[in-house]
C-alpha atoms as a PDB file:
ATOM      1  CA  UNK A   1     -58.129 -55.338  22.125  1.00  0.00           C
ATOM      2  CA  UNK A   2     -56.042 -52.847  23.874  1.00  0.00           C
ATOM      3  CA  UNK A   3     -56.528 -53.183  27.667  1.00  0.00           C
ATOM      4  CA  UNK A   4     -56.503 -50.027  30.273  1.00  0.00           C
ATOM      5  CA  UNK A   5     -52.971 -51.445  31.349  1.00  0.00           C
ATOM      6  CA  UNK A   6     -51.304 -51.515  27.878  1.00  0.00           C
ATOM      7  CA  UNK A   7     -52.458 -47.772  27.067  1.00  0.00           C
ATOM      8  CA  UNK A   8     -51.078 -46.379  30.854  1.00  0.00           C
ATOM      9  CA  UNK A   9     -47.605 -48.662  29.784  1.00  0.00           C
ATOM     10  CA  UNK A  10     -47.531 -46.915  26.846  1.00  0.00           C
ATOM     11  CA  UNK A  11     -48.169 -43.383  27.919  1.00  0.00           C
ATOM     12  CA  UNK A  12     -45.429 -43.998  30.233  1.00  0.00           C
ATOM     13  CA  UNK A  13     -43.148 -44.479  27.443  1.00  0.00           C
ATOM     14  CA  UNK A  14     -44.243 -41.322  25.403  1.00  0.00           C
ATOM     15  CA  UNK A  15     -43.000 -39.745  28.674  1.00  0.00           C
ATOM     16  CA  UNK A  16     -40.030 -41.168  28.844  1.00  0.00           C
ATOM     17  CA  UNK A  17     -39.103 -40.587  25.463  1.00  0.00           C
ATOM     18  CA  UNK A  18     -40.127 -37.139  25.760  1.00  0.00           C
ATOM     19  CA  UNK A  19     -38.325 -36.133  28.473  1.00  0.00           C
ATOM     20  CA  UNK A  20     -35.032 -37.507  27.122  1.00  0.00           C
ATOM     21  CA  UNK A  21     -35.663 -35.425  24.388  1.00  0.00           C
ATOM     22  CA  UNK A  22     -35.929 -32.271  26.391  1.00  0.00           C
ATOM     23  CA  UNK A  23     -33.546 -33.421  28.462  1.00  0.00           C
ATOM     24  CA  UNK A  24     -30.909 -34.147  24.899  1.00  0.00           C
ATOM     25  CA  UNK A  25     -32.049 -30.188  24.498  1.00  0.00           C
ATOM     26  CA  UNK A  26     -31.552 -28.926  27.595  1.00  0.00           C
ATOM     27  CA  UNK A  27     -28.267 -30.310  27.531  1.00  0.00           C
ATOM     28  CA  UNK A  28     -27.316 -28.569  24.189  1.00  0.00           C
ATOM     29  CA  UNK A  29     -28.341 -25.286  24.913  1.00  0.00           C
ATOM     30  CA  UNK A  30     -26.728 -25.240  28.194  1.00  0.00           C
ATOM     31  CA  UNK A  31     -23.504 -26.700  26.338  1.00  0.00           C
ATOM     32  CA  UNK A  32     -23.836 -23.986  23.738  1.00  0.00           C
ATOM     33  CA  UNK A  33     -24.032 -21.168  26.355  1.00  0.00           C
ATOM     34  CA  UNK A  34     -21.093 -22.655  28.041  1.00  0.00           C
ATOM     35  CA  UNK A  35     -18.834 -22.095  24.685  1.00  0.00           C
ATOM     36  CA  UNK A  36     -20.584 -18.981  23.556  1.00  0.00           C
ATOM     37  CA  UNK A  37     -19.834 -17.541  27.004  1.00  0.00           C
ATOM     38  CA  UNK A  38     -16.230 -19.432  26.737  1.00  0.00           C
ATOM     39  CA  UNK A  39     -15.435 -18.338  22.822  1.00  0.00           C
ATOM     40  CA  UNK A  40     -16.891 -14.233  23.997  1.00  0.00           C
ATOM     41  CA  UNK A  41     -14.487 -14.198  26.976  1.00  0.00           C
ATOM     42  CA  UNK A  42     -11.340 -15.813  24.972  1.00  0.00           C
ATOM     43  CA  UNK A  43     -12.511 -12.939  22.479  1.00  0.00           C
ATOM     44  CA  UNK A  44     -12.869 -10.250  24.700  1.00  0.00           C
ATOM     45  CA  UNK A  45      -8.756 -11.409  26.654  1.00  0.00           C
ATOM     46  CA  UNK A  46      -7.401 -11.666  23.244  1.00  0.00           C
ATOM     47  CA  UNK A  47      -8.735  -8.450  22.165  1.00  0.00           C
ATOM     48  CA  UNK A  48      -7.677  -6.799  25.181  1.00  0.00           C
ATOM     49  CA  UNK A  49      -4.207  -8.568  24.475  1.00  0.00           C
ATOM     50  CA  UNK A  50      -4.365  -6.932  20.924  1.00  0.00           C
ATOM     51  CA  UNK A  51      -4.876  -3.758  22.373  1.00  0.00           C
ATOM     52  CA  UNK A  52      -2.203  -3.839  25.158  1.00  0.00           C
ATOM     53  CA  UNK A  53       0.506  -4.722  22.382  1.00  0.00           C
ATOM     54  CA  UNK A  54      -0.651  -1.688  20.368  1.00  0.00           C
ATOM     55  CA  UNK A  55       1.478   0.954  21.978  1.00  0.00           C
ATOM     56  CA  UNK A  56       4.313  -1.616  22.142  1.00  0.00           C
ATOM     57  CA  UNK A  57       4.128  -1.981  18.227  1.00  0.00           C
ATOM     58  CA  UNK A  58       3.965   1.924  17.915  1.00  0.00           C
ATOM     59  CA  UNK A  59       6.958   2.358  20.430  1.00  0.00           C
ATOM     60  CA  UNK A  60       8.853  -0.111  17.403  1.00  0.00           C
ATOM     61  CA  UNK A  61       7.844   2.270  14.794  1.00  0.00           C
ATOM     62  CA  UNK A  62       8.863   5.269  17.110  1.00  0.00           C
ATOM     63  CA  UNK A  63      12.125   3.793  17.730  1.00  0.00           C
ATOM     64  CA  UNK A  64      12.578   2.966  14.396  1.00  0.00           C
ATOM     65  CA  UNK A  65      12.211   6.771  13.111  1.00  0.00           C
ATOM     66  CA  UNK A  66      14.160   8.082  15.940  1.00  0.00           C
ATOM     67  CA  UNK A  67      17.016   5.623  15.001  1.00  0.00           C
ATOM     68  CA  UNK A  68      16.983   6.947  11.074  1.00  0.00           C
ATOM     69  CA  UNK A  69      16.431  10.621  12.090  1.00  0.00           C
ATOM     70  CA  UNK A  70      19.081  10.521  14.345  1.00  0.00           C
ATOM     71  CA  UNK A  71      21.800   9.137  11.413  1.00  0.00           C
ATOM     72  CA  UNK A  72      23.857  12.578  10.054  1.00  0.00           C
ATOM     73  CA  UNK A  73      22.680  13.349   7.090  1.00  0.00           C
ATOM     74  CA  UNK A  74      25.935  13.164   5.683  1.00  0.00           C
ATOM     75  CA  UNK A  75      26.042   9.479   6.919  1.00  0.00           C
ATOM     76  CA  UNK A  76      22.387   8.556   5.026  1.00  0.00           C
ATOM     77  CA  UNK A  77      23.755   7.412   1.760  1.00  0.00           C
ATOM     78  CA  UNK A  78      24.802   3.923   3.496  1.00  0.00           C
ATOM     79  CA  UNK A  79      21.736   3.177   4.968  1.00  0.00           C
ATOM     80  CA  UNK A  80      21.051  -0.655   3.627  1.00  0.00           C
ATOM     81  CA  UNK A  81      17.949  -2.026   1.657  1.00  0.00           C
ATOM     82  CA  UNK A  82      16.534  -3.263   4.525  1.00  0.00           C
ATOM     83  CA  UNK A  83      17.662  -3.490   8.038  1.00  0.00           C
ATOM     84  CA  UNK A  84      16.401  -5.157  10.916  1.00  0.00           C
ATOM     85  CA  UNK A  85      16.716  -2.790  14.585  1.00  0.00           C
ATOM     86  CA  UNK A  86      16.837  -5.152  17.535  1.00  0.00           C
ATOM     87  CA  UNK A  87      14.363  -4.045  20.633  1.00  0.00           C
ATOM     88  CA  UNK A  88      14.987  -5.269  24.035  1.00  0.00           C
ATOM     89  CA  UNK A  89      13.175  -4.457  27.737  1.00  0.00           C
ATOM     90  CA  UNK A  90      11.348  -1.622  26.133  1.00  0.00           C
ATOM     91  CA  UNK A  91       8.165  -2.402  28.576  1.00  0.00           C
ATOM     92  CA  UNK A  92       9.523  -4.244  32.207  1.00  0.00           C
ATOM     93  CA  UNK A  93       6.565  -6.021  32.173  1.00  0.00           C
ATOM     94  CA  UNK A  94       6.187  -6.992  28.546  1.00  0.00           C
ATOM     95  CA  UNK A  95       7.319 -10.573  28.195  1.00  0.00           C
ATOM     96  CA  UNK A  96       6.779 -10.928  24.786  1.00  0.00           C
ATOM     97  CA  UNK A  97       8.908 -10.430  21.189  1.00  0.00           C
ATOM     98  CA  UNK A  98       8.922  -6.736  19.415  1.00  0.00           C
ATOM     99  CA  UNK A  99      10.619  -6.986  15.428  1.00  0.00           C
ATOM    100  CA  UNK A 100      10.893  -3.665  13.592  1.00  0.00           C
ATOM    101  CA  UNK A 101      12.205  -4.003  10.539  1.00  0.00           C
ATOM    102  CA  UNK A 102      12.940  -0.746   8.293  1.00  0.00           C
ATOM    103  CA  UNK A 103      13.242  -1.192   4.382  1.00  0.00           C
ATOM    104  CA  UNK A 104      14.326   2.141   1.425  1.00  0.00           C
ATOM    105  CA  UNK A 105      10.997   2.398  -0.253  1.00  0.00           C
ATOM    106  CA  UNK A 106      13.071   4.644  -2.348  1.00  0.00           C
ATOM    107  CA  UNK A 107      14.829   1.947  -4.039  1.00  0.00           C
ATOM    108  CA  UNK A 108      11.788   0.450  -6.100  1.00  0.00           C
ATOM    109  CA  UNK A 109      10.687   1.991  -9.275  1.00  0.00           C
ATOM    110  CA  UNK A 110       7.651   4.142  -8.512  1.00  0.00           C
ATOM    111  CA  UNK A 111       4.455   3.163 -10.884  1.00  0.00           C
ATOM    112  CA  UNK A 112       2.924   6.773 -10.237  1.00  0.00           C
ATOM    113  CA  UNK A 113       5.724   8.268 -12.306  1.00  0.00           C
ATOM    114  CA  UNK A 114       4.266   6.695 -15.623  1.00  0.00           C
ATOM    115  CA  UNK A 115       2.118   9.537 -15.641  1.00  0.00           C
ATOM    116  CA  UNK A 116       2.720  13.371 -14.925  1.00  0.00           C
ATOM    117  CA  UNK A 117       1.037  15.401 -12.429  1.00  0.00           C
ATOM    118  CA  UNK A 118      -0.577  17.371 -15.546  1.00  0.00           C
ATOM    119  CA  UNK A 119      -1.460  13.771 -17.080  1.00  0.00           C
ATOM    120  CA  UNK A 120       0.732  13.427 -19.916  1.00  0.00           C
ATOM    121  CA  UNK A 121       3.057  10.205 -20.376  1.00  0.00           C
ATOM    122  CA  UNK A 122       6.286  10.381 -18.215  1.00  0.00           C
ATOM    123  CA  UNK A 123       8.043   8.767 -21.201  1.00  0.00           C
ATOM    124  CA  UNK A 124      11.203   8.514 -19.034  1.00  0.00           C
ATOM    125  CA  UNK A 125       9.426   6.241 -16.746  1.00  0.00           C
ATOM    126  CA  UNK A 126       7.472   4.806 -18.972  1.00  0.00           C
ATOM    127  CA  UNK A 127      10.147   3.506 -20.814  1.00  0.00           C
ATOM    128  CA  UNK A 128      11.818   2.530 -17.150  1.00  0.00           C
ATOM    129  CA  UNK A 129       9.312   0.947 -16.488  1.00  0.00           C
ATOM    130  CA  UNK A 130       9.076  -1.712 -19.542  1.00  0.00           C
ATOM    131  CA  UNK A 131      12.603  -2.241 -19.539  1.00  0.00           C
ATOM    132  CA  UNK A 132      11.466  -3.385 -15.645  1.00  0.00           C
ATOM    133  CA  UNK A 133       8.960  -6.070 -17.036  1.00  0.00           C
ATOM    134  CA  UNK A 134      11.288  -7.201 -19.612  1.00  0.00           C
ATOM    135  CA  UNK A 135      14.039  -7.764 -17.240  1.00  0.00           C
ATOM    136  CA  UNK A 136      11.516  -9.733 -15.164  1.00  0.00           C
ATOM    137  CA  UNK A 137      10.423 -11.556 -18.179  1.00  0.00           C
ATOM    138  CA  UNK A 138       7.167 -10.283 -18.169  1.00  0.00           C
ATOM    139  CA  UNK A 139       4.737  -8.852 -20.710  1.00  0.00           C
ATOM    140  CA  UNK A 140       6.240  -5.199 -21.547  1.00  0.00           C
ATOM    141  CA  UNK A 141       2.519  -4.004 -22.160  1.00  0.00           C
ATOM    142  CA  UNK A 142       1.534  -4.071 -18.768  1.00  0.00           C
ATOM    143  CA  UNK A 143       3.059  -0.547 -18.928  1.00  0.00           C
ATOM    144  CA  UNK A 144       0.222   0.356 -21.157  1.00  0.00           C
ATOM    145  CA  UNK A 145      -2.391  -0.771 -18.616  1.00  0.00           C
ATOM    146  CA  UNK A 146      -0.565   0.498 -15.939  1.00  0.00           C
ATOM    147  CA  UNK A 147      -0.749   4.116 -17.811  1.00  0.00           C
ATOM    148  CA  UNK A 148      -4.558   3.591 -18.590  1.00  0.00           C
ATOM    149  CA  UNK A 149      -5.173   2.810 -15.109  1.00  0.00           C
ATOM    150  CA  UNK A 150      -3.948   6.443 -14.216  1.00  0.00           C
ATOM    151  CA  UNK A 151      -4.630   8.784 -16.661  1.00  0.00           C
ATOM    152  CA  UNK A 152      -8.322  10.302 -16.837  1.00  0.00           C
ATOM    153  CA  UNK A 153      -8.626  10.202 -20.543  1.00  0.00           C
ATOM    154  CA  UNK A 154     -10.366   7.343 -22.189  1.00  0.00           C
ATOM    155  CA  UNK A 155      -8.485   6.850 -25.089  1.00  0.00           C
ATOM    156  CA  UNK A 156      -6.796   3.167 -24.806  1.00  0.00           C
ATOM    157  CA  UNK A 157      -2.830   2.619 -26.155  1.00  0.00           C
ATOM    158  CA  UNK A 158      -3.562  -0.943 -26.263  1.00  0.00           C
ATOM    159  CA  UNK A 159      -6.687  -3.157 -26.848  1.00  0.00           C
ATOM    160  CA  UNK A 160      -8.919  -3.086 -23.950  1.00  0.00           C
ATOM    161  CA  UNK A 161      -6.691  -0.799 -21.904  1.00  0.00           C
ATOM    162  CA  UNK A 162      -9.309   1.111 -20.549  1.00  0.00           C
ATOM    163  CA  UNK A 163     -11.661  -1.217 -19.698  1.00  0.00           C
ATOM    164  CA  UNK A 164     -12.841  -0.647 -16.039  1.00  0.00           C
ATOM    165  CA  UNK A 165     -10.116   1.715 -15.127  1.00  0.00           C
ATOM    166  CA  UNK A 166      -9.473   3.818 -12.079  1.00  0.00           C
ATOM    167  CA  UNK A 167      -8.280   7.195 -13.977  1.00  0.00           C
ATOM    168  CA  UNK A 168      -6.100   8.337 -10.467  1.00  0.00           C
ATOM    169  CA  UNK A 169      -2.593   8.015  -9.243  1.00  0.00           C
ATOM    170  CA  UNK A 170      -2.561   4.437  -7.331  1.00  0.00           C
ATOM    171  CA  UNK A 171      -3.276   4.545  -3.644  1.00  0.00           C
ATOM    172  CA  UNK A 172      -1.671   0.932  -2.953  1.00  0.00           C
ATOM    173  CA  UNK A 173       0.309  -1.334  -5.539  1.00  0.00           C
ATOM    174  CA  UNK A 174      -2.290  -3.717  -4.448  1.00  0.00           C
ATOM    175  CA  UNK A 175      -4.239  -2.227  -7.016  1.00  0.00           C
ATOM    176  CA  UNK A 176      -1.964  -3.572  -9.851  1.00  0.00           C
ATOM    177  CA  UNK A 177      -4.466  -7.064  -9.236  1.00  0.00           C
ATOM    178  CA  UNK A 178      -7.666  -4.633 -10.292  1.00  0.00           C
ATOM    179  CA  UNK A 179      -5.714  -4.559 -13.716  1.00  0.00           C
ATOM    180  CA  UNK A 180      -6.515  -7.077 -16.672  1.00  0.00           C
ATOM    181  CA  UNK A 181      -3.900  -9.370 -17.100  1.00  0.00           C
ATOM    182  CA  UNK A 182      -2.147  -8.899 -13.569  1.00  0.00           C
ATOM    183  CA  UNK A 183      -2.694 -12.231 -12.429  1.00  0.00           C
ATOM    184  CA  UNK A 184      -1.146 -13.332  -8.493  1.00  0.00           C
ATOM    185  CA  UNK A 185       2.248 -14.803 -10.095  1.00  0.00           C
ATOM    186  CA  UNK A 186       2.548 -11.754 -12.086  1.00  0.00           C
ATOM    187  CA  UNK A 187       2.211  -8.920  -8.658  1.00  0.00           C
ATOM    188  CA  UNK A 188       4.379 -11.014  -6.616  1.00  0.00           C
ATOM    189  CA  UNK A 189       7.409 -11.114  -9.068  1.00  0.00           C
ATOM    190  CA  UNK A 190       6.965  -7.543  -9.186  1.00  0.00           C
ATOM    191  CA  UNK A 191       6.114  -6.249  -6.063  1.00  0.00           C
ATOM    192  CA  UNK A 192       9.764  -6.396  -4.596  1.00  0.00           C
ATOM    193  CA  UNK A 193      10.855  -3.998  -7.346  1.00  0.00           C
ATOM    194  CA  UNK A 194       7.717  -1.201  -7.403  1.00  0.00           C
ATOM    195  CA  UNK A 195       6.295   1.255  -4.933  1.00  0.00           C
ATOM    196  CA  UNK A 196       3.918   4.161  -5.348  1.00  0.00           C
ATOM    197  CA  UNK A 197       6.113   6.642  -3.620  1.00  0.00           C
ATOM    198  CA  UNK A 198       8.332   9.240  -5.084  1.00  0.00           C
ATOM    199  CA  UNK A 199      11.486  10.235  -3.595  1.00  0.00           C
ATOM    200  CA  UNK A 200      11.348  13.336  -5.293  1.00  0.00           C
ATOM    201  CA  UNK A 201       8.077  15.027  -6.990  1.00  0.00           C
ATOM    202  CA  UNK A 202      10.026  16.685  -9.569  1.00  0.00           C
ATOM    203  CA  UNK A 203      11.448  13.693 -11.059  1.00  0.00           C
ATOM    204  CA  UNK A 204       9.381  11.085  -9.547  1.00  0.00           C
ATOM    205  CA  UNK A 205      10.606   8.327 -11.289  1.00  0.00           C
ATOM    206  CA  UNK A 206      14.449   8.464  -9.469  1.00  0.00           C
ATOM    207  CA  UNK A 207      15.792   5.471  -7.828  1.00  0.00           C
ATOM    208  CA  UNK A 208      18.091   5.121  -5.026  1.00  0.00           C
ATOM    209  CA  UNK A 209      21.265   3.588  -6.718  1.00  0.00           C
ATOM    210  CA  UNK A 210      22.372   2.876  -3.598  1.00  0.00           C
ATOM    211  CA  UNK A 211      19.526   0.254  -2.471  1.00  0.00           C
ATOM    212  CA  UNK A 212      18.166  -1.109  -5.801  1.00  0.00           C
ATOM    213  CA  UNK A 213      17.772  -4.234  -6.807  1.00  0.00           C
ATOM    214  CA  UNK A 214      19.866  -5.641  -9.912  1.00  0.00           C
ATOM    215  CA  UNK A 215      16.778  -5.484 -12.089  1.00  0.00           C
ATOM    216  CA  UNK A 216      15.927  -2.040 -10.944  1.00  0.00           C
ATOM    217  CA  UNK A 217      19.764  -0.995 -11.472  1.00  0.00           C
ATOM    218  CA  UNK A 218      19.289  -2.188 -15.379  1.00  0.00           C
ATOM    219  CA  UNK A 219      16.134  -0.564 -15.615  1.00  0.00           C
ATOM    220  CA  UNK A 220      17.238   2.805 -15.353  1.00  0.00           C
ATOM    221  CA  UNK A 221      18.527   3.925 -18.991  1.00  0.00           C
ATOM    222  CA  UNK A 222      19.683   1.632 -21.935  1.00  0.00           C
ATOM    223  CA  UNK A 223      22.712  -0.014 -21.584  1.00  0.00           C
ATOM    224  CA  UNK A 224      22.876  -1.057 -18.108  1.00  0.00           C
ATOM    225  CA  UNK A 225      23.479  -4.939 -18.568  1.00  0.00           C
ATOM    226  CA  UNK A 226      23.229  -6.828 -16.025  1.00  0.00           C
ATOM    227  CA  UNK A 227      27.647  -7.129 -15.492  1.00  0.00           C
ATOM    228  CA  UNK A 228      27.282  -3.421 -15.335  1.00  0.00           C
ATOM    229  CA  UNK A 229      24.987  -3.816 -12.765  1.00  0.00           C
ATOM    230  CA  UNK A 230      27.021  -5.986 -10.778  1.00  0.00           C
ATOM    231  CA  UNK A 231      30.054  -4.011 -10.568  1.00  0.00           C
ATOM    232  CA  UNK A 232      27.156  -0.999  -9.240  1.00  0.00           C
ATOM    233  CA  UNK A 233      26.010  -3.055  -7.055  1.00  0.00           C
ATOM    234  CA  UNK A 234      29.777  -4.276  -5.717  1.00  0.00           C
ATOM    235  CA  UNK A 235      30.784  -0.818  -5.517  1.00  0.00           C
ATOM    236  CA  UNK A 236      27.843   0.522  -2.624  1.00  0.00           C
ATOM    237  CA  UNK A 237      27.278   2.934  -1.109  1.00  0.00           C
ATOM    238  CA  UNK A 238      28.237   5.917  -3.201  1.00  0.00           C
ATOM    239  CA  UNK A 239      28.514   8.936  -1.133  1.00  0.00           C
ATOM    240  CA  UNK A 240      28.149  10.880  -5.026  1.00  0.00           C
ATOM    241  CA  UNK A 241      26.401  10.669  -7.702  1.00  0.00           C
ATOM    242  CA  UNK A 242      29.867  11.057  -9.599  1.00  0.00           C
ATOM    243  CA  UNK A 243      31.214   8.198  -7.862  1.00  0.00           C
ATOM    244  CA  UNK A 244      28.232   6.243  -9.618  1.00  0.00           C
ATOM    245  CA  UNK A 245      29.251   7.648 -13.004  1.00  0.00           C
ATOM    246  CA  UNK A 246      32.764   6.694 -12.423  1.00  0.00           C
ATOM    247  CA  UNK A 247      31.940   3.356 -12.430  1.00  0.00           C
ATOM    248  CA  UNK A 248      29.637   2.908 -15.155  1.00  0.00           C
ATOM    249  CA  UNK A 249      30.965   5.573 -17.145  1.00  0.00           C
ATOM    250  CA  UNK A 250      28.821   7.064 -20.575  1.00  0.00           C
ATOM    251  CA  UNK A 251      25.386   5.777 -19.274  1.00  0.00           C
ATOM    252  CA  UNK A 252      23.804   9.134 -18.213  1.00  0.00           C
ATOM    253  CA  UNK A 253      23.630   8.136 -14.467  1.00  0.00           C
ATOM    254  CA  UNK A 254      22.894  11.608 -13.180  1.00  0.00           C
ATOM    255  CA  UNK A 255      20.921  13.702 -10.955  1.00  0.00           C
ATOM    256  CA  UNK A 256      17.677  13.343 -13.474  1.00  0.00           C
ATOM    257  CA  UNK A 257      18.109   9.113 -12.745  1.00  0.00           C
ATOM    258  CA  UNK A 258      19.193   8.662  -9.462  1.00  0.00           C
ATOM    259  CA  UNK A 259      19.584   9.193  -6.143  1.00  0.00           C
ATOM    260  CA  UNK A 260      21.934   8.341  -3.495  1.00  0.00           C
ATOM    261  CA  UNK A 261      19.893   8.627  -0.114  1.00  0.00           C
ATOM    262  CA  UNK A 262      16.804   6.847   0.795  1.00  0.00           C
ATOM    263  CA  UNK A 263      13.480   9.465   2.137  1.00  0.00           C
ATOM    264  CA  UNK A 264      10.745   6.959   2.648  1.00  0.00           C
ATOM    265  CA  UNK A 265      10.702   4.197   4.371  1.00  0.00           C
ATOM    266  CA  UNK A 266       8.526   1.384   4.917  1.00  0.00           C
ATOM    267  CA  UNK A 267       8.247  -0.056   8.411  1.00  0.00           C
ATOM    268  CA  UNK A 268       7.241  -2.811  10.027  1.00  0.00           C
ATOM    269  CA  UNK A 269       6.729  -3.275  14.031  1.00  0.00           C
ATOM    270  CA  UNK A 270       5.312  -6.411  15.185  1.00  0.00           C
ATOM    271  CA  UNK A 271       4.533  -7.162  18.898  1.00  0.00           C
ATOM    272  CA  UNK A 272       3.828 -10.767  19.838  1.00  0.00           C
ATOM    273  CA  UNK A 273       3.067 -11.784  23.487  1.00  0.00           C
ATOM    274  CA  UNK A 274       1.010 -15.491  24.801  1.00  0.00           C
ATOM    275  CA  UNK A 275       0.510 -16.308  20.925  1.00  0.00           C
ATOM    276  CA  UNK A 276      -1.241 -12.624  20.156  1.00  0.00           C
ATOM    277  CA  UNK A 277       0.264 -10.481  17.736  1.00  0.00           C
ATOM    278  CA  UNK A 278       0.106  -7.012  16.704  1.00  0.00           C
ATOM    279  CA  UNK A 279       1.321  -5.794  13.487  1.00  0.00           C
ATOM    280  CA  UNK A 280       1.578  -2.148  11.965  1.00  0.00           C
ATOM    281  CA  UNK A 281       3.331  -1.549   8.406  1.00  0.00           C
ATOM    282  CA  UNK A 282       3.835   1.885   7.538  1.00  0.00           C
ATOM    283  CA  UNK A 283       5.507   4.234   4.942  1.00  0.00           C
ATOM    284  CA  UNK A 284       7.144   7.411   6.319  1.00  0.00           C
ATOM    285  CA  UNK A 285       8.935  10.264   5.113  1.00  0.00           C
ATOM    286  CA  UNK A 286      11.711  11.106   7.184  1.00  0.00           C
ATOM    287  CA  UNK A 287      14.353  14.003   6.127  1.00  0.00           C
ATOM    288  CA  UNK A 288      16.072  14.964   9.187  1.00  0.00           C
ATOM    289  CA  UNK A 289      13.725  15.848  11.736  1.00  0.00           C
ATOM    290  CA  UNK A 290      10.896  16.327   9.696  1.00  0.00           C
ATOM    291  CA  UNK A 291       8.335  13.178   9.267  1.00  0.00           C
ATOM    292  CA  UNK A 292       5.243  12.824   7.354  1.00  0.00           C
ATOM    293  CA  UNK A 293       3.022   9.323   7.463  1.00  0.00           C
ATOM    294  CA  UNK A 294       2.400   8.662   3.781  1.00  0.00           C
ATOM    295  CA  UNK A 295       0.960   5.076   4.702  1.00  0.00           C
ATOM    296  CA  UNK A 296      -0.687   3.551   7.889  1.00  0.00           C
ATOM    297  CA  UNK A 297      -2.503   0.010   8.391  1.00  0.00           C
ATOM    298  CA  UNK A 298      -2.796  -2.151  11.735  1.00  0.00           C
ATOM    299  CA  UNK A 299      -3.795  -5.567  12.581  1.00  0.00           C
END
């Protein structure tokens, strides 16, 4: 039989055990407050971080345009592939790292010139453009996709080339990975060779011969092999288109295939200060003193 004693001993232990509990809960939510208020604040500093480095990645793409308009345009035709502008004590109280680093988006084969502005085939480039993949060692129907992708008819050159297409010129070549059989392997072998940007809209499908790559260079036309490419590539920067056809001689390396001077440019200013970084990439068009912002993305 339970006596009076045994039941008050007990009820003593409820307590206990209940007030531990509360206690255990107290404790958590106090803990949790702690870090929300602690993970809000470290938010709050590193956004205002973000935003402080902002301008600073701006003044790098400033600088950066300022620095290419200012080159005579007589001078142009040697600007490099890709050059990297060193930026020093722009800000006196900016302790941190700026990188700006300016590529020739011009010198990439442009996958908007597959199809014309009226939507017929750009057989030029789309016969540029295979030669591309094959040089890559990829599959030369991808240009058939590619084409489907753009064009607003629905009439497929290929099996299942139209199969949940876009019909419009391509925004981003990110949108190459939207495309059936464009796996991740496939866009990153490719992506140092393509852009959607036309250095001229008459003939949108001109390279820079000056900045190409080798499989760009071989691309072109038919017959470029790849120890005709080489001795291209040796003899940069051309200051004439002439000069190109001087060197490889009978290949139809003229005004309607190439360039010799870069217009768009892709670059990119990152700002990095106490482990925070700000990054903008952007594609701009820059003849002379006139610039227009084709491309814009920050993070």
């Amino acid at each position: 039989m339970t006596t009076k004693k045994q039941i008050i001993k007990s009820q003593k232990g409820m307590a206990l055990i209940l007030t531990l509990m509360l206690l255990s809960i107290l404790t958590a939510m106090v803990i949790e407050f702690s870090y929300g208020v602690y993970t809000t604040t470290s938010s709050l500093h590193n956004w205002q971080d973000s935003q402080r480095l902002s301008p600073i990645a701006k003044s790098g793409v400033s600088l950066a345009v300022n620095t290419i308009s200012n080159i005579p345009q007589s001078e142009i035709y040697k600007f490099p592939p890709q050059i990297t502008i060193p930026v020093a004590g722009i800000l006196s109280d900016f302790q941190g790292e700026l990188f700006v680093s300016v590529e020739d988006e011009n010198s990439r084969f442009n996958l908007n010139s597959i199809i014309n502005e009226n939507q017929t085939l750009n057989m030029d480039a789309y016969k540029f453009f295979r030669r591309l993949l094959k040089n890559l060692e990829l599959k030369e129907e991808m240009a058939d996709f590619v084409a489907d992708w753009i064009d607003r008819d629905k009439e497929p050159r290929i099996r299942d080339s139209e199969e949940n297409t876009k019909n419009s010129f391509m925004q981003s070549t990110d949108e190459l990975l939207l495309i059936k059989g464009v796996d991740i392997e496939t866009y990153a072998k490719l992506l140092p060779h393509i852009t959607i940007y036309a250095s001229d809209r008459t003939n949108p499908q001109l390279v820079n011969i000056n900045t190409a790559s080798q499989a760009v260079i071989m691309s072109i036309t038919e017959g470029i092999t790849r120890d005709i490419a080489g001795r291209i590539v040796l003899a940069r920067p051309f200051e004439s288109i002439s000069s190109v056809e001087r060197v490889a001689p009978g290949l139809g390396l003229g005004p309607t295939k190439i360039v010799i001077r870069p217009s768009n440019f892709r670059i990119t200013a990152s700002a990095e200060e106490n482990k925070i970084r700000r990054l903008i990439e952007c594609v701009i068009e820059i003849k002379g003193s006139t610039n227009v912002i084709k491309y814009w993305k920050e993070i």
